[in-house]
PDB file of N, CA and C in Angstrom:
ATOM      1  N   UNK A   1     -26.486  -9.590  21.960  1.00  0.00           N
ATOM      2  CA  UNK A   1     -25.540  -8.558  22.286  1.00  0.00           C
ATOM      3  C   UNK A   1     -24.127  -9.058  21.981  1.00  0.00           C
ATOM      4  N   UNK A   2     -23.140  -8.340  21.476  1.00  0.00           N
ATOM      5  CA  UNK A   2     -21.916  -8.347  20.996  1.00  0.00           C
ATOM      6  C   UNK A   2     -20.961  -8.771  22.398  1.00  0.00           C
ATOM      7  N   UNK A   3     -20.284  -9.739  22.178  1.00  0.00           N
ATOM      8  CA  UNK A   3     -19.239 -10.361  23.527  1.00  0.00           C
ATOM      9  C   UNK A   3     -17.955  -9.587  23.376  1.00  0.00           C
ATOM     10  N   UNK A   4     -17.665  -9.264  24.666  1.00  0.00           N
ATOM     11  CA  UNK A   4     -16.754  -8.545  24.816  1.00  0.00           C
ATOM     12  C   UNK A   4     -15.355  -9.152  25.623  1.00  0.00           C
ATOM     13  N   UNK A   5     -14.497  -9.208  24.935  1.00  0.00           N
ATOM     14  CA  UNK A   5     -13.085  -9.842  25.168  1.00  0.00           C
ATOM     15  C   UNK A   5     -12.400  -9.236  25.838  1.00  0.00           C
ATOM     16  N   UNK A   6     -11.520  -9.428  26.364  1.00  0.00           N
ATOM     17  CA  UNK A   6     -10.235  -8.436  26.703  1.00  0.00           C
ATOM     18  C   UNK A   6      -9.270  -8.275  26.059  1.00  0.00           C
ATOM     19  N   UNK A   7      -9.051  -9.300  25.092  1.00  0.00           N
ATOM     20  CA  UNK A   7      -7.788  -9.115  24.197  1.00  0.00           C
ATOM     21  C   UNK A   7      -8.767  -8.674  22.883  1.00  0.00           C
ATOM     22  N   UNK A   8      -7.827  -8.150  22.175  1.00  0.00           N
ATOM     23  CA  UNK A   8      -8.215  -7.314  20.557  1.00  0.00           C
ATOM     24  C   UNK A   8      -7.557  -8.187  19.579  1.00  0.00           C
ATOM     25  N   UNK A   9      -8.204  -8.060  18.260  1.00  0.00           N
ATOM     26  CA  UNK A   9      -7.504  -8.943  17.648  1.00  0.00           C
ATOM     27  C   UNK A   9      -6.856  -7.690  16.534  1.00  0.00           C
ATOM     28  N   UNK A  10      -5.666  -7.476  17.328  1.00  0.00           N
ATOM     29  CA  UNK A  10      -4.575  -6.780  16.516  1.00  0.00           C
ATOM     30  C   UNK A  10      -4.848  -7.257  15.257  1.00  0.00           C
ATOM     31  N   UNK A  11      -4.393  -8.554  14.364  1.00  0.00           N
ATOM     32  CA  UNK A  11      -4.435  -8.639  13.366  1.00  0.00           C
ATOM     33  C   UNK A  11      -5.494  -8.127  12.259  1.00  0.00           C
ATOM     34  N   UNK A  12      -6.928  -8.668  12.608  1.00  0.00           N
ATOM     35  CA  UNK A  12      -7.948  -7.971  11.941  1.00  0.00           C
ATOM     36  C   UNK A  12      -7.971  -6.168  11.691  1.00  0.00           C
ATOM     37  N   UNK A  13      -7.453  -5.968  12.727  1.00  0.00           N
ATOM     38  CA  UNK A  13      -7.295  -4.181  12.967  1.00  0.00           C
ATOM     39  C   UNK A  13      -6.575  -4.200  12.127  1.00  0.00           C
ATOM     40  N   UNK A  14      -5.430  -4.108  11.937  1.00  0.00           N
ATOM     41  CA  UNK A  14      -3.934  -4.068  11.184  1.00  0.00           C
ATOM     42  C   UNK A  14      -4.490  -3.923  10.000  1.00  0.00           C
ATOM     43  N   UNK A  15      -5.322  -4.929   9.712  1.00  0.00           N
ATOM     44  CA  UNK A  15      -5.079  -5.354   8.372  1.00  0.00           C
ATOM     45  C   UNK A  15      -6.822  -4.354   7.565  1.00  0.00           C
ATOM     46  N   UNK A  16      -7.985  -3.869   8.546  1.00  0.00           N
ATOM     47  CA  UNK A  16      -8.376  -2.981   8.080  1.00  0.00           C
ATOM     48  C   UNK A  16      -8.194  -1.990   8.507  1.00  0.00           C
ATOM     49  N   UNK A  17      -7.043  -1.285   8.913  1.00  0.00           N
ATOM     50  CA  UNK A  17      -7.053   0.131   8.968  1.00  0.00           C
ATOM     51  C   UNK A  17      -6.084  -0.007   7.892  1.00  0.00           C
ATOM     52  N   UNK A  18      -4.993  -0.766   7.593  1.00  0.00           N
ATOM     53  CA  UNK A  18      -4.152  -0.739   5.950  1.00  0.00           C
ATOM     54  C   UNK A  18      -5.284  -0.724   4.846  1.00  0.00           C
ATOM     55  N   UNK A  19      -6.258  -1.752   4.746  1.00  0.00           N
ATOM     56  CA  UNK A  19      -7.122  -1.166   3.833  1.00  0.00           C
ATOM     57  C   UNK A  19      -8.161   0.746   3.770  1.00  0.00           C
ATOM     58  N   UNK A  20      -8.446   0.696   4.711  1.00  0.00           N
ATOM     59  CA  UNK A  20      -8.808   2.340   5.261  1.00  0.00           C
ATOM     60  C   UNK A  20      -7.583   2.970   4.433  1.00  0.00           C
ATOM     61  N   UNK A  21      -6.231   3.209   4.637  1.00  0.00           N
ATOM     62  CA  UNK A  21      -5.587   3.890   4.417  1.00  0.00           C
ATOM     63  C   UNK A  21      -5.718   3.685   2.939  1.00  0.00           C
ATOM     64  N   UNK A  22      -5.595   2.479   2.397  1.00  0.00           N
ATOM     65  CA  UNK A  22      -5.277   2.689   1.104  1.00  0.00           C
ATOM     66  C   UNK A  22      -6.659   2.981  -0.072  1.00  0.00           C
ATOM     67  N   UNK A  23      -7.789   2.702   0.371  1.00  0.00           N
ATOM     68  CA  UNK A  23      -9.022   3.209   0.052  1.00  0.00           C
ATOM     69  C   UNK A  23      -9.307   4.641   0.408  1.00  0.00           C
ATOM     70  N   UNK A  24      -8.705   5.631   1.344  1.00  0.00           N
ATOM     71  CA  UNK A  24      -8.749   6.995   0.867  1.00  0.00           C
ATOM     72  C   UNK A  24      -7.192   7.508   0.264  1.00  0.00           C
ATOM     73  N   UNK A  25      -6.072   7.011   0.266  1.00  0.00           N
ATOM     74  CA  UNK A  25      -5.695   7.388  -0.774  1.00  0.00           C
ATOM     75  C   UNK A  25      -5.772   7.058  -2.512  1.00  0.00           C
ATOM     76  N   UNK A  26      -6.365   5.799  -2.589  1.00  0.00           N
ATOM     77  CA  UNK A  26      -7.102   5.905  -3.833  1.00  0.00           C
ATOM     78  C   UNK A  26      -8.271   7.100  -3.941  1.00  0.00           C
ATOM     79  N   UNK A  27      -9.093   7.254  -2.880  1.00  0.00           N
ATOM     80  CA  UNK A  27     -10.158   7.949  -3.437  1.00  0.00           C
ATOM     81  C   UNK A  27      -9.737   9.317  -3.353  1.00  0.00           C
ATOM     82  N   UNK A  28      -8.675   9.591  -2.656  1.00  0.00           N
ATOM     83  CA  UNK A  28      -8.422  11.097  -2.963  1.00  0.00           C
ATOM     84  C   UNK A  28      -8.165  11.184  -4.559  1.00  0.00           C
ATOM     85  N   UNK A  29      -6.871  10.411  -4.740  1.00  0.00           N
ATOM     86  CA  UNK A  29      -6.434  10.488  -5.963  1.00  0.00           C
ATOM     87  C   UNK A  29      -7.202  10.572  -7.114  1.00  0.00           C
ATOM     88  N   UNK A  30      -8.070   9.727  -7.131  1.00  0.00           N
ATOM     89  CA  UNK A  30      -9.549   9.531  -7.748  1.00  0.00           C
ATOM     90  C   UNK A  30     -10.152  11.387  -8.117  1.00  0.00           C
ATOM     91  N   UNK A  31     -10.421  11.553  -6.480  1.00  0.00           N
ATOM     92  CA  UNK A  31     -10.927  12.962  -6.898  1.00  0.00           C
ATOM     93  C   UNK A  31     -10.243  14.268  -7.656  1.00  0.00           C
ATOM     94  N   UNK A  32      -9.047  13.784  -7.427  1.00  0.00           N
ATOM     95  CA  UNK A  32      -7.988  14.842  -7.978  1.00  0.00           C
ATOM     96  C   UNK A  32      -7.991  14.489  -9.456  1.00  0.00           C
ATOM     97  N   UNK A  33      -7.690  13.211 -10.012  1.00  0.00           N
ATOM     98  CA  UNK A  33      -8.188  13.578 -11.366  1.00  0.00           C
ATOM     99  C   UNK A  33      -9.464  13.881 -11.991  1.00  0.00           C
ATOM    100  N   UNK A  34     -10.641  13.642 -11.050  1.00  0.00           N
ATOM    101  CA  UNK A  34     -12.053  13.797 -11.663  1.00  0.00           C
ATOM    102  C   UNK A  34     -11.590  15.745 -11.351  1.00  0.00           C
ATOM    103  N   UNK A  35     -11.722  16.255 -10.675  1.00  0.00           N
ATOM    104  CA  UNK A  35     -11.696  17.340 -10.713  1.00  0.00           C
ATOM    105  C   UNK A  35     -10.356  18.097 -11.591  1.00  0.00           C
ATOM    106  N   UNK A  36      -9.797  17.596 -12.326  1.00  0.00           N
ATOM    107  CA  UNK A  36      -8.482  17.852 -13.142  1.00  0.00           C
ATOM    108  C   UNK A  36      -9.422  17.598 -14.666  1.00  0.00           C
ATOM    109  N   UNK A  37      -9.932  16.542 -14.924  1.00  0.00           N
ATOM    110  CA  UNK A  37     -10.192  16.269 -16.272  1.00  0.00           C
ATOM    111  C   UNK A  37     -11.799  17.539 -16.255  1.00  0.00           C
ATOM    112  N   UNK A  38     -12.248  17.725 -15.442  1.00  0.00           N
ATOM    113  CA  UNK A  38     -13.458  18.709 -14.924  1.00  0.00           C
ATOM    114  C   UNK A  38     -12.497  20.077 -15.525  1.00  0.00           C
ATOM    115  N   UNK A  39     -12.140  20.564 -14.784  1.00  0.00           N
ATOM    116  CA  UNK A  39     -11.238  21.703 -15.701  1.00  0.00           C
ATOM    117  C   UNK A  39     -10.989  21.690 -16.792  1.00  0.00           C
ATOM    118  N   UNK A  40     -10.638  20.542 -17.189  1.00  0.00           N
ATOM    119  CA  UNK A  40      -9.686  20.841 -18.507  1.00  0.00           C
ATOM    120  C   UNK A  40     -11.156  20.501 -19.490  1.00  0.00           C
ATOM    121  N   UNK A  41     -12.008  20.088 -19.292  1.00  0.00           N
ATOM    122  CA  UNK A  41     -13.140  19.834 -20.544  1.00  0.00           C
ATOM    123  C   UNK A  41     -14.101  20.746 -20.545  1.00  0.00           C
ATOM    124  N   UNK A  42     -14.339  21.162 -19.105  1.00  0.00           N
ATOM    125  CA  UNK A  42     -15.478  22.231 -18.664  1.00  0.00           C
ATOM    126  C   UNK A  42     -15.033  23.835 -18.565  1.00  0.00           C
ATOM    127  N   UNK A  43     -13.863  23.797 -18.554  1.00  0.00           N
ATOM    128  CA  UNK A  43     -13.746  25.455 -18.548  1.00  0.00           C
ATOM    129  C   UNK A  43     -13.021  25.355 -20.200  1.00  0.00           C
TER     130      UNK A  43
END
């Protein structure tokens, strides 16, 4: 079973919710051109 602390380790957090953030704004972006080059070849 997983041990449970009382203190958090801010740093680890910090540093993946900055990755979180920047892995869906890549993947939005991502989708916005897949669905941009989708238009422009498919219609």
């Amino acid at each position: 079973m997983a041990e449970h602390t009382s203190a958090m380790d801010y740093d680890a957090h910090e540093k993946t919710y900055a990755n979180f953030i920047h892995m869906v704004k890549y993947g939005t972006a991502a989708v916005v051109v897949i669905l941009v080059l989708m238009a422009v070849f498919l219609l």
